[in-house]
C-alpha atoms as a PDB file:
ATOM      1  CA  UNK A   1      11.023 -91.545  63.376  1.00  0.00           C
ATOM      2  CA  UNK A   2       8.863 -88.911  63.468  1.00  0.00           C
ATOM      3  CA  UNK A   3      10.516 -87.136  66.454  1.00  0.00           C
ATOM      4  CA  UNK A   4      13.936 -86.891  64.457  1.00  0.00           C
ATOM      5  CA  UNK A   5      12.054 -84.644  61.827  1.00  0.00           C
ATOM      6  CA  UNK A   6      10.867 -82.695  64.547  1.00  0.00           C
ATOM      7  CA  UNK A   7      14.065 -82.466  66.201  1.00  0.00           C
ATOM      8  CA  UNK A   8      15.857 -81.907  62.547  1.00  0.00           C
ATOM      9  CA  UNK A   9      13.400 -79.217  61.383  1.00  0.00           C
ATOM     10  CA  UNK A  10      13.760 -77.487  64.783  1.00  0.00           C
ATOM     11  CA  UNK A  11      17.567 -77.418  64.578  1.00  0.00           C
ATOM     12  CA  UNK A  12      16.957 -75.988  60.806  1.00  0.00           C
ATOM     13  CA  UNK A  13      14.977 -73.387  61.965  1.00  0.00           C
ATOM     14  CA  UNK A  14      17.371 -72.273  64.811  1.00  0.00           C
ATOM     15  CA  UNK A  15      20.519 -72.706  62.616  1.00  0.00           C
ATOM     16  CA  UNK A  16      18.903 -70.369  60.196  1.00  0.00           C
ATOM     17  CA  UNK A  17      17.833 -68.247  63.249  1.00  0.00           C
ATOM     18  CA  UNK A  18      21.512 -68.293  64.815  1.00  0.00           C
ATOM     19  CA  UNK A  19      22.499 -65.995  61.873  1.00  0.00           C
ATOM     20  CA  UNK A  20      20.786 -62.851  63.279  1.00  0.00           C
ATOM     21  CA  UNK A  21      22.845 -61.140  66.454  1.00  0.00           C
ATOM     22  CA  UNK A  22      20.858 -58.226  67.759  1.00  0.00           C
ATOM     23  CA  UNK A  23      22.957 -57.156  70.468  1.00  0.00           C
ATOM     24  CA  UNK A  24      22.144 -53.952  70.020  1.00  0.00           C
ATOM     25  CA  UNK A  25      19.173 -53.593  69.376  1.00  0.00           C
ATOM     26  CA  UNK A  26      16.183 -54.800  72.025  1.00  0.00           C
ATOM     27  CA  UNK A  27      13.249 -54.409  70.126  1.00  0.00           C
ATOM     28  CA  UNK A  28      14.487 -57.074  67.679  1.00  0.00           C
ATOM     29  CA  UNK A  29      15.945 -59.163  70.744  1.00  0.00           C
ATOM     30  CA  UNK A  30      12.031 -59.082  71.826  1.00  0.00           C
ATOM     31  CA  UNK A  31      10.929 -59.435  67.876  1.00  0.00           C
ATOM     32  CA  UNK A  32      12.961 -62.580  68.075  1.00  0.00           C
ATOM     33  CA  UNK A  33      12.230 -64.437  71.239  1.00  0.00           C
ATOM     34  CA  UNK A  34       8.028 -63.648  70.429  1.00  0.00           C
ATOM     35  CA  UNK A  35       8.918 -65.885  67.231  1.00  0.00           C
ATOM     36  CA  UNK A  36      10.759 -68.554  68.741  1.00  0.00           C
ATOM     37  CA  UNK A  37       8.253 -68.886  71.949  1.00  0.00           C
ATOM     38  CA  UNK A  38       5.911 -69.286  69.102  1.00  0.00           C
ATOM     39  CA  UNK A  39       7.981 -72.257  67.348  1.00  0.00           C
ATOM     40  CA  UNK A  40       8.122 -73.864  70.437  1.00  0.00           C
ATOM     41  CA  UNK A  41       4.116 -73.802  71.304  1.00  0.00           C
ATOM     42  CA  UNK A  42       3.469 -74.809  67.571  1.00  0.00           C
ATOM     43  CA  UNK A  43       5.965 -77.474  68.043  1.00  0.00           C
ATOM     44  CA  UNK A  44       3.588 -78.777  71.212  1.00  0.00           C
ATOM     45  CA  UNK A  45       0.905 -79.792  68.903  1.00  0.00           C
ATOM     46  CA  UNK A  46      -2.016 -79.865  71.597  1.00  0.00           C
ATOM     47  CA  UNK A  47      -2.921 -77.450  73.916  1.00  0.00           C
ATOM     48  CA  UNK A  48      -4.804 -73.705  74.185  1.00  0.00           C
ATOM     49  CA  UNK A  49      -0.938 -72.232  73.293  1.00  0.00           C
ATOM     50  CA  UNK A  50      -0.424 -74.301  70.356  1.00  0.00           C
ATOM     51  CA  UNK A  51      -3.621 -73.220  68.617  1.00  0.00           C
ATOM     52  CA  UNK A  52      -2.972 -70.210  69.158  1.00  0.00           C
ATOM     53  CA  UNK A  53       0.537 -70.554  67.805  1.00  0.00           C
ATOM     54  CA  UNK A  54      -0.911 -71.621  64.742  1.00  0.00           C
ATOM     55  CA  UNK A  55      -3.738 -68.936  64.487  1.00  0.00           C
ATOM     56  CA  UNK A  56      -0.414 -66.584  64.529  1.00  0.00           C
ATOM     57  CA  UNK A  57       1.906 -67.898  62.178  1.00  0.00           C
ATOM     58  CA  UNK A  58      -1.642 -68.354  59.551  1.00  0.00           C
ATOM     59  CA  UNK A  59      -2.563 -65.023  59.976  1.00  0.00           C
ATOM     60  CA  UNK A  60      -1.713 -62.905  57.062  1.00  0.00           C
ATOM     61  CA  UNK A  61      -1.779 -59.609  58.784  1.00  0.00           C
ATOM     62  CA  UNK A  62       0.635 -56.953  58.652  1.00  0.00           C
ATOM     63  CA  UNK A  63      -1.230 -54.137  60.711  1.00  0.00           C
ATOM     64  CA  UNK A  64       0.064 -55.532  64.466  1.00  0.00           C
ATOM     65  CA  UNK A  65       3.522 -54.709  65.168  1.00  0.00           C
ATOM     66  CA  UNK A  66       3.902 -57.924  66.636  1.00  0.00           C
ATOM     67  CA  UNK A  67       1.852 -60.051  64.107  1.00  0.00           C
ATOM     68  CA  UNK A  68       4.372 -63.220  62.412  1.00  0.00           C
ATOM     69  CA  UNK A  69       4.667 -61.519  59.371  1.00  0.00           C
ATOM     70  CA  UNK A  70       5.778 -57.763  60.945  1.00  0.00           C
ATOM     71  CA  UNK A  71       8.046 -59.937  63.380  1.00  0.00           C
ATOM     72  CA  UNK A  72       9.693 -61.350  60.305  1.00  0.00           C
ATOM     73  CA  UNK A  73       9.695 -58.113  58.016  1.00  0.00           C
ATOM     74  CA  UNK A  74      11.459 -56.577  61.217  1.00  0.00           C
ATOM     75  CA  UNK A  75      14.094 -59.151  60.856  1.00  0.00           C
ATOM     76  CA  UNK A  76      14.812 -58.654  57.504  1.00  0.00           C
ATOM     77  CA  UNK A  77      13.529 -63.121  57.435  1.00  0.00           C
ATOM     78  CA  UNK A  78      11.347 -64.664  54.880  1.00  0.00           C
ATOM     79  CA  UNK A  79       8.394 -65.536  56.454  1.00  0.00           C
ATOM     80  CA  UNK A  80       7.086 -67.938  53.934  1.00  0.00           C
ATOM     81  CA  UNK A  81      10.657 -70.261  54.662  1.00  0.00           C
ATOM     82  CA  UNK A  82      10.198 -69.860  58.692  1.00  0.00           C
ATOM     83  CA  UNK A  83       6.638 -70.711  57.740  1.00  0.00           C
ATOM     84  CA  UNK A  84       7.003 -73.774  55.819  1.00  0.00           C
ATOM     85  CA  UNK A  85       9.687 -75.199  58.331  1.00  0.00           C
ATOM     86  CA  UNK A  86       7.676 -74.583  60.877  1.00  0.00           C
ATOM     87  CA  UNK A  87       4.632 -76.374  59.364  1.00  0.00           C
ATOM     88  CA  UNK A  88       7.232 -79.267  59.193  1.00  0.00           C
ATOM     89  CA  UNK A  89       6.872 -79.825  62.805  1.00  0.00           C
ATOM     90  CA  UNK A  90       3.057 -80.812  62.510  1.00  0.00           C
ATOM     91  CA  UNK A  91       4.040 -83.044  59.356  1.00  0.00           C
END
């Protein structure tokens, strides 16, 4: 049971992801697959790379260009929703 919410809150997140098409424009192609390569180590729940996932997405920072929050602000995304589904995946 528990891997079905996984698997559900990972197809939320991507579903709400598939919305954004940057074919134009690299830096938010990059911006992008930095966010979901950190989804996927938080998702792994164990590990040196999913502590550090988590360390990223809790850190409230703004000053890094790639920091969770400037990722999202980049692509115009809520972090607080990508947040909470991603938190989802630990639940």
């Amino acid at each position: 049971m528990e891997n079905n919410k996984k698997e559900t809150t990972i197809i939320a997140i991507d579903e709400e992801l598939d919305n954004y098409s940057f074919r134009n424009e690299p830096e938010k192609q990059l911006a992008m697959a930095i966010l979901l390569n950190a989804i996927s180590d938080y998702e792994k729940d164990k590990g040196w790379n999913a502590k550090t996932a988590k360390a990223y997405f809790l850190n409230s920072g703004e000053g890094y260009v790639f920091s969770f929050r400037s990722i999202c602000s980049l692509l115009d995304i809520d972090y607080k929703k990508v947040l909470e589904r991603v938190q989802e995946l630990s639940a």
